[in-house]
Protein backbone atom coordinates (compact mmCIF):
# COMPACT_ATOMS: atom_id res chain seq x y z
CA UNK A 1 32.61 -24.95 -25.11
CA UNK A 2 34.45 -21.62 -24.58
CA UNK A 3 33.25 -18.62 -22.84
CA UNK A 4 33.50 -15.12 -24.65
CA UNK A 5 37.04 -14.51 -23.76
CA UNK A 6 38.00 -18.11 -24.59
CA UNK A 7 38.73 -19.12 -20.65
CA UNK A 8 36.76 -21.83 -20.19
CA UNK A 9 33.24 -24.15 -19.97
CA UNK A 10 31.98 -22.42 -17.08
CA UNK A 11 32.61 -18.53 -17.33
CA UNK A 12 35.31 -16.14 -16.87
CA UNK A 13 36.77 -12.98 -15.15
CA UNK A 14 40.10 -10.78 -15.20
CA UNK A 15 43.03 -12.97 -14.32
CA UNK A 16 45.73 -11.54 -12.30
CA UNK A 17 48.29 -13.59 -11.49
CA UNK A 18 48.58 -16.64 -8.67
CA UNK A 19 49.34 -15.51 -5.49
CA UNK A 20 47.14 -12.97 -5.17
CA UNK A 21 45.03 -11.49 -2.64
CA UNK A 22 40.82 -12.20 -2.21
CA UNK A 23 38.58 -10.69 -4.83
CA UNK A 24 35.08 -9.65 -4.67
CA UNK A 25 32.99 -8.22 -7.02
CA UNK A 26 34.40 -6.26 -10.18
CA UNK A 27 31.74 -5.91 -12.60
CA UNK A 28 30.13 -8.14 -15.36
CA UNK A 29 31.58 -11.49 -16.69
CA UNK A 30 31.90 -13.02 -19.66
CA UNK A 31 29.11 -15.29 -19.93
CA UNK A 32 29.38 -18.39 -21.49
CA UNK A 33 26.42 -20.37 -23.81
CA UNK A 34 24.58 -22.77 -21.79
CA UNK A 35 25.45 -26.16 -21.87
CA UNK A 36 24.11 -29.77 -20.57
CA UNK A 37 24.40 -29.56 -16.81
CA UNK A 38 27.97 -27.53 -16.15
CA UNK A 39 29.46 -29.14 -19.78
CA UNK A 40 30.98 -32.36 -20.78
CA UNK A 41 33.49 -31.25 -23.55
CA UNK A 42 35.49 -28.57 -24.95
CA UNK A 43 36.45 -26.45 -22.55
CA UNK A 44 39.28 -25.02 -20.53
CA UNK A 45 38.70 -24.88 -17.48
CA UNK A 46 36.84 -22.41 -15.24
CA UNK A 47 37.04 -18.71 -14.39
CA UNK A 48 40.49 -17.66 -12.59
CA UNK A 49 40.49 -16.54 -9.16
CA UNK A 50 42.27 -15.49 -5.98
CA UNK A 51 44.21 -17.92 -4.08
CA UNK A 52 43.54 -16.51 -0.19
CA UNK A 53 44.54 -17.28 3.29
CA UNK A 54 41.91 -14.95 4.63
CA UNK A 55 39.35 -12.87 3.35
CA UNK A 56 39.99 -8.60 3.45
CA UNK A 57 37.26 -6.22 4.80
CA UNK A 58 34.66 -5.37 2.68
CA UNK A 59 32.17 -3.25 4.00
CA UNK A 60 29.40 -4.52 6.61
CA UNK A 61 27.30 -7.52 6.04
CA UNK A 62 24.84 -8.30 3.70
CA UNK A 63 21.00 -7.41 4.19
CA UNK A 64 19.05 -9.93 6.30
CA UNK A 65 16.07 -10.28 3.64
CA UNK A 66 16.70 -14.17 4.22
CA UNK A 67 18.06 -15.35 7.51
CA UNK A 68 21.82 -16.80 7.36
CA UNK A 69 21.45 -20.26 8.69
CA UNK A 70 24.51 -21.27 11.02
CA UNK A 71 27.23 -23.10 9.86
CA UNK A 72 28.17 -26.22 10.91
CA UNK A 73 31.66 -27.60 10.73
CA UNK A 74 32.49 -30.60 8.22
CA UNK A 75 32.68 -33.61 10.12
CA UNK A 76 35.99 -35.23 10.52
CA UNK A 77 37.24 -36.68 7.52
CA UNK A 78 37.77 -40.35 7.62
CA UNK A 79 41.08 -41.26 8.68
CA UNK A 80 42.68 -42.84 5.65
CA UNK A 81 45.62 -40.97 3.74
CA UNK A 82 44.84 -40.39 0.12
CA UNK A 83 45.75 -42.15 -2.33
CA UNK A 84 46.99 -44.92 0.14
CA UNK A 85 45.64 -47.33 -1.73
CA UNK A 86 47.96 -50.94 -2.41
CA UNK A 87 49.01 -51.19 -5.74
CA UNK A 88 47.19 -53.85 -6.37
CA UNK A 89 44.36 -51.62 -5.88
CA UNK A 90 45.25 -49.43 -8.74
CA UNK A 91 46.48 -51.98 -10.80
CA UNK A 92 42.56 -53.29 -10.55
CA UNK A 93 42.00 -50.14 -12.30
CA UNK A 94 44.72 -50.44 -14.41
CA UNK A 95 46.28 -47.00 -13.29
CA UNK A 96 49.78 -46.32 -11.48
CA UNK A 97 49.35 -44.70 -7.71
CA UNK A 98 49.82 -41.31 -6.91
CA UNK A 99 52.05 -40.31 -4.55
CA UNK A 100 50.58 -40.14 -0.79
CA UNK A 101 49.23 -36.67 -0.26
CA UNK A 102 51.45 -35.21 2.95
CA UNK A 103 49.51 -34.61 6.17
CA UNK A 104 46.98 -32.11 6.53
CA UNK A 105 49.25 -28.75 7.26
CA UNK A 106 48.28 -27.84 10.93
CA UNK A 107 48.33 -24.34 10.05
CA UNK A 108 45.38 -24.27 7.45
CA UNK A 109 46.23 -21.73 4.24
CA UNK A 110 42.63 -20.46 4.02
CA UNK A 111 41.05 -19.19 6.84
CA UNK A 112 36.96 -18.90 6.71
CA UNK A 113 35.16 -16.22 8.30
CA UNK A 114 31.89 -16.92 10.29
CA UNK A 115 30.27 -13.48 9.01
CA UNK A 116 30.66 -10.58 6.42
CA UNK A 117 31.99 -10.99 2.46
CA UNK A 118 33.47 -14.18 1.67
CA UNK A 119 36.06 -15.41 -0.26
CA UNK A 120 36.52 -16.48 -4.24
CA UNK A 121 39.39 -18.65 -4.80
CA UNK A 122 40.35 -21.30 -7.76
CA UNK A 123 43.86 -22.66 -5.85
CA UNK A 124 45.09 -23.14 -2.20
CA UNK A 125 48.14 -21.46 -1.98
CA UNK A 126 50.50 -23.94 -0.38
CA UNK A 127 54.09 -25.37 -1.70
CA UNK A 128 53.14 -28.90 -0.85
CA UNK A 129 52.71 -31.24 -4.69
CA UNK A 130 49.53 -31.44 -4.28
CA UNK A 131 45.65 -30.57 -6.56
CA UNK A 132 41.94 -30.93 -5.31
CA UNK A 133 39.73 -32.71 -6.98
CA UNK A 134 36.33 -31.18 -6.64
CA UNK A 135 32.94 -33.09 -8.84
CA UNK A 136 29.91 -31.54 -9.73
CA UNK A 137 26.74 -31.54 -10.18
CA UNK A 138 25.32 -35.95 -9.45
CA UNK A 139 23.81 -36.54 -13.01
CA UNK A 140 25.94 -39.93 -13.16
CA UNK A 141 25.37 -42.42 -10.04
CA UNK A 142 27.57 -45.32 -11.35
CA UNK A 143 27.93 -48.19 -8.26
CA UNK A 144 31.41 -48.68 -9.70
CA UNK A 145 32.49 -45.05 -9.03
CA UNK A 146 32.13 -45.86 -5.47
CA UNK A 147 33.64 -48.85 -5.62
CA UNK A 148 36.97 -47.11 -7.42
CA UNK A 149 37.22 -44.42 -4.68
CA UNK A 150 36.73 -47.16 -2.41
CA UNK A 151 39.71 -49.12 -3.70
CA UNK A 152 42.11 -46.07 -4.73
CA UNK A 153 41.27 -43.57 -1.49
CA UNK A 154 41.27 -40.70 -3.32
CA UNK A 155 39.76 -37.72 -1.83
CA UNK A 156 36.81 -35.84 -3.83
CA UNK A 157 34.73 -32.85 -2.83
CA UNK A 158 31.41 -33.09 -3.87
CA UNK A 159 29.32 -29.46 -5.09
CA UNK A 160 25.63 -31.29 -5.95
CA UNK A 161 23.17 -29.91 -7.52
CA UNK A 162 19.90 -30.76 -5.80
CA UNK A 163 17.03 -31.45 -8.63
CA UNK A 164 20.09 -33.24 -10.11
CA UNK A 165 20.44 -35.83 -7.26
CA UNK A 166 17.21 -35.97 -5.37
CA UNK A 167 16.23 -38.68 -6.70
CA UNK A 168 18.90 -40.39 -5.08
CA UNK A 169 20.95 -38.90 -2.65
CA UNK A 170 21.74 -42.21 -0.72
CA UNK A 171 24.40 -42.21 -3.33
CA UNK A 172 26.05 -39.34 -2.61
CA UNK A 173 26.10 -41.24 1.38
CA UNK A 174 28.04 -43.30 0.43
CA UNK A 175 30.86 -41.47 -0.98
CA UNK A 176 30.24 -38.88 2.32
CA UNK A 177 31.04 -42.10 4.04
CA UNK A 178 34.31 -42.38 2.50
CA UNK A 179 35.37 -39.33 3.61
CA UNK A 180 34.24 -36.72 1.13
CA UNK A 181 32.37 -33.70 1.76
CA UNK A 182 29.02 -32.71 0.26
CA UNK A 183 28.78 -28.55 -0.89
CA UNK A 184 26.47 -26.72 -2.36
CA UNK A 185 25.62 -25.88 -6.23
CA UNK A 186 22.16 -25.24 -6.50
CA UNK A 187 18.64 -25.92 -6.60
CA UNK A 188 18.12 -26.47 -10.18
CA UNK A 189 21.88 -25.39 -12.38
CA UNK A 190 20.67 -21.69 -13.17
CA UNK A 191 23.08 -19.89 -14.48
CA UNK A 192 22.90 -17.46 -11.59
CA UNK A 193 24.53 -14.20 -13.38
CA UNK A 194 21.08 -14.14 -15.30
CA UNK A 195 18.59 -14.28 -12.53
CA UNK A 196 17.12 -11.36 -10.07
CA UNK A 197 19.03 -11.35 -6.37
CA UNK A 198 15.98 -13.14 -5.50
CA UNK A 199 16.43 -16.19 -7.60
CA UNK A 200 19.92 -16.31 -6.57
CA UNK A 201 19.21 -16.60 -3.35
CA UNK A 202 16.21 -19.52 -3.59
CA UNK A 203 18.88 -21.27 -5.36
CA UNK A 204 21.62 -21.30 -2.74
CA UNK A 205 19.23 -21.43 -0.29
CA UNK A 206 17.13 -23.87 -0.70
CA UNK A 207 19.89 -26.55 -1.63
CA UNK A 208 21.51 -25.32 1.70
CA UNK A 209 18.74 -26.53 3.37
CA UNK A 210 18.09 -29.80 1.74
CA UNK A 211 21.79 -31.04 1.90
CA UNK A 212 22.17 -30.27 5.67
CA UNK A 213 19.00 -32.33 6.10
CA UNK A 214 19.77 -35.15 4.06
CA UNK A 215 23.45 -34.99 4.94
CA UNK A 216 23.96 -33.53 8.58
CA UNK A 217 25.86 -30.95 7.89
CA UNK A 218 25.69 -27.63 6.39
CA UNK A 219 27.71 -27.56 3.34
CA UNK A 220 30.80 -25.05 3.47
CA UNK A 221 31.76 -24.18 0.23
CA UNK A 222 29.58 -23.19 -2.49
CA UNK A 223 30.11 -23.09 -6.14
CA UNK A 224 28.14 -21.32 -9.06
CA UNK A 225 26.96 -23.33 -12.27
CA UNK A 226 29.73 -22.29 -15.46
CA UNK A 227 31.08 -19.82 -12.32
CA UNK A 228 28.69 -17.25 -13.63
CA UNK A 229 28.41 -14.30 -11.20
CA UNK A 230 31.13 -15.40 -9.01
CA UNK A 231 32.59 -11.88 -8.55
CA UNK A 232 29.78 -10.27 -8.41
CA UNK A 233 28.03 -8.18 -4.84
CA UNK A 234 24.84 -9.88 -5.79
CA UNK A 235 26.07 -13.38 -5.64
CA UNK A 236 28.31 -12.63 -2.59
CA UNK A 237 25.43 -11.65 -0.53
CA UNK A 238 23.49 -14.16 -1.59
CA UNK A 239 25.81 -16.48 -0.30
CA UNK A 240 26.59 -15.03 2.56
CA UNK A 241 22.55 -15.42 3.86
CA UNK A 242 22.47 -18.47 3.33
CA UNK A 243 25.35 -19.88 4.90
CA UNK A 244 28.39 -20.94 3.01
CA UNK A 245 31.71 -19.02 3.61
CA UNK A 246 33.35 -20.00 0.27
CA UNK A 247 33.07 -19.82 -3.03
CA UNK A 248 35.18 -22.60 -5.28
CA UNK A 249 36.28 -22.15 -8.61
CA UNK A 250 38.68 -23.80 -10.39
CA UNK A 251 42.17 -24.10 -12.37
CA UNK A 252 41.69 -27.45 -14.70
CA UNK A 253 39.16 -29.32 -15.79
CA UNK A 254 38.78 -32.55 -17.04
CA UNK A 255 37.15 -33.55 -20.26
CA UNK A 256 36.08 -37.03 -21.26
CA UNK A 257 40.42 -37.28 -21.94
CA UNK A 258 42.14 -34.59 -21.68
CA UNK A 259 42.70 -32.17 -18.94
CA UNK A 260 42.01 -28.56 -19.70
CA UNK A 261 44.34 -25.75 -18.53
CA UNK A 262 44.09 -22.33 -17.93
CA UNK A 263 47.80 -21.50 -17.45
CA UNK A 264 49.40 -21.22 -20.71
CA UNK A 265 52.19 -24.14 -20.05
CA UNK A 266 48.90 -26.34 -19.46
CA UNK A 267 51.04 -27.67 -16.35
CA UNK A 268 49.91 -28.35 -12.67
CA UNK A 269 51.08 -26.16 -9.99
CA UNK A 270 50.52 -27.11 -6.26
CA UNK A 271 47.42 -26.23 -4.78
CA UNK A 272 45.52 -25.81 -7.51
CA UNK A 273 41.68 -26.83 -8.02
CA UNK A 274 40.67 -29.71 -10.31
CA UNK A 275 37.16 -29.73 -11.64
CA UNK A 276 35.38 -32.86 -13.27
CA UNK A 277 31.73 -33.76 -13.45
CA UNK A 278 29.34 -37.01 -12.25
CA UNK A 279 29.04 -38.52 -15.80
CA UNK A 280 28.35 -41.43 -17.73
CA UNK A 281 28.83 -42.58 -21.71
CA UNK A 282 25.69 -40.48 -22.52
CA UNK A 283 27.95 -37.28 -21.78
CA UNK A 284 31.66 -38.66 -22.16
CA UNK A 285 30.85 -40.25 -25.78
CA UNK A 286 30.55 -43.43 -24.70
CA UNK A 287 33.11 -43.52 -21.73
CA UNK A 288 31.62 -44.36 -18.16
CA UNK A 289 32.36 -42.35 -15.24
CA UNK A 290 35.37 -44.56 -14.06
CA UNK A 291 37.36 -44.76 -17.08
CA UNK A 292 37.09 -40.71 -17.11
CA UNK A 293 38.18 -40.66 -14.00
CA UNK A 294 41.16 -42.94 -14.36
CA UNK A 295 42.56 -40.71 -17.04
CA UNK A 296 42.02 -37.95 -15.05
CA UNK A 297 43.99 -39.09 -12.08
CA UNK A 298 46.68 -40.38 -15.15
CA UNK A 299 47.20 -37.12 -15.75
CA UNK A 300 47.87 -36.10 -12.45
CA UNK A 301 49.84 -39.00 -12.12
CA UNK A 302 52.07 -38.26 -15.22
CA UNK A 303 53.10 -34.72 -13.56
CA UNK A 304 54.00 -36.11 -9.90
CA UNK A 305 51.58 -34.80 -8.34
CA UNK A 306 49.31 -36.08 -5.09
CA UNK A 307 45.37 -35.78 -4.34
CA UNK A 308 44.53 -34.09 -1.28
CA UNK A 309 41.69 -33.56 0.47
CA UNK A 310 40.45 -29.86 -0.03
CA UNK A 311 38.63 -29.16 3.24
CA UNK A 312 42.21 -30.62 4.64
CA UNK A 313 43.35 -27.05 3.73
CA UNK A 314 40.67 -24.51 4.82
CA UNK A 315 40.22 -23.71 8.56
CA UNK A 316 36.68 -23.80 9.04
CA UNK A 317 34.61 -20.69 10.92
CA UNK A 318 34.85 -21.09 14.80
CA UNK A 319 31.71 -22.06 16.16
């Protein structure tokens, strides 16, 4: 489904360019119609954003009407390479391998603030042939997904939704276990450029919360449902109190077959941020969550690019 300006499933703002500097808020967005979770088909990817390195000044902190909880550093991802995988492995899955992912760069090109604004960014600026692959929301809990990124060692980053994957979130252990990071995207999927300040804050917060208990660590990175708000003072203090230093958006997304571009030459470029969705044949028209996944990396694959592992790339706040 497009948004009002025709940019994509989950919302959109004023492009300007890649290689630009952090932006913050800059008035209202196009909003887009509400869809099943953050949308299954149709749409081209998500709002554009600033690649950054590190965040600019923006005036002092937010309010303390709800106490920033620390942040905790990821824990150390688990030392396999992406995508090293034996080809074997991918034949299994009938798929070709990507090409290794280089090693993590030493000098990380975004650099997280413990305090004050926070970033907005939808690629990692970085030459290396690399994307991100970043899931959302935990509607689909297929065994067999595990047991693909299991076999293929891709990296994912993981932005749950809690009321989504309560009922389960041993799931989501598992692939945490493979290396992948849990972040935050809600308490309950609201689009959050609708809600009071208030709202928007139970809804970070409170998922904050649950995923640092359930997981043991506070999640870093926080994304929006359809990217509504994203730019917005509202949603950046909201963020800020309750603890992650990021917000992710994204360049592509994928959709049941076919990868949806914002850039007009619907090509990759390095660093950029690849969204998809926990789904199964209900929402992918009869396709299960490994077969969309498959043609997602195919896609990837096709273009000669690697899967890295996003927090890889961002230095996290010092403790």
């Amino acid at each position: 489904m497009r948004s009002l300006d025709g940019t994509g499933e989950h919302g959109a703002v004023k492009r300007h360019g890649r290689g630009r500097t952090t932006t913050y808020a800059v008035g209202a967005m196009a909003l887009l119609t509400a869809v099943s979770g953050c949308g299954s088909d149709g749409g081209t990817g998500g709002p554009p954003a600033a690649a950054v390195s590190t965040p600019a000044d923006r005036g002092a902190a937010a309010s303390s009407a709800a106490p920033q909880q620390p942040v905790t550093p990821p824990p150390a991802p688990a030392p396999v390479p992406a995508a090293a995988g034996d080809p074997a492995a991918w034949a299994k899955w009938n798929l070709k391998p990507l090409p290794p992912a280089p090693p993590a760069p030493a000098d990380k090109p975004v650099k997280l603030r413990r305090s004050g604004p926070v970033p907005v960014f939808s690629e990692v600026r970085t030459t290396d042939k690399v994307v991100f692959v970043t899931i959302d929301d935990g509607a689909e809990k297929d065994p067999r997904f595990v047991e693909m990124l299991t076999d293929l060692k891709v990296p994912v980053s993981m932005f749950l939704t809690r009321d989504i994957v309560k009922d389960d979130y041993g799931y989501f252990k598992r692939l945490q276990a493979l290396g992948n990071h849990v972040h935050n995207h809600t308490v309950g999927h609201a689009q959050l450029s609708k809600v009071t300040p208030e709202k928007q804050r139970s809804e970070i917060c409170d998922a904050q919360t649950a995923f640092t208990q359930q997981y043991g660590t506070a999640p870093l990175l926080f994304r929006p449902p359809y990217g509504g708000g994203a730019h917005t003072a509202a949603l950046n203090d909201a963020v800020q109190q309750c603890g992650p230093r990021a917000v992710v958006l994204w360049r592509e997304s994928m959709q049941i077959h076919d990868m949806q571009y914002q850039a007009a030459d619907k090509k990759l470029r390095p660093g950029d941020i690849v969204l998809a969705h926990f789904r199964g044949p209900k929402d992918l028209k009869g396709e299960t969550m490994t077969q969309m996944f498959g043609e997602m990396l195919a896609r990837i694959q096709e273009q000669g690019f690697a899967v890295a592992r996003l927090e890889d790339y961002i230095e996290s706040p010092a403790a």
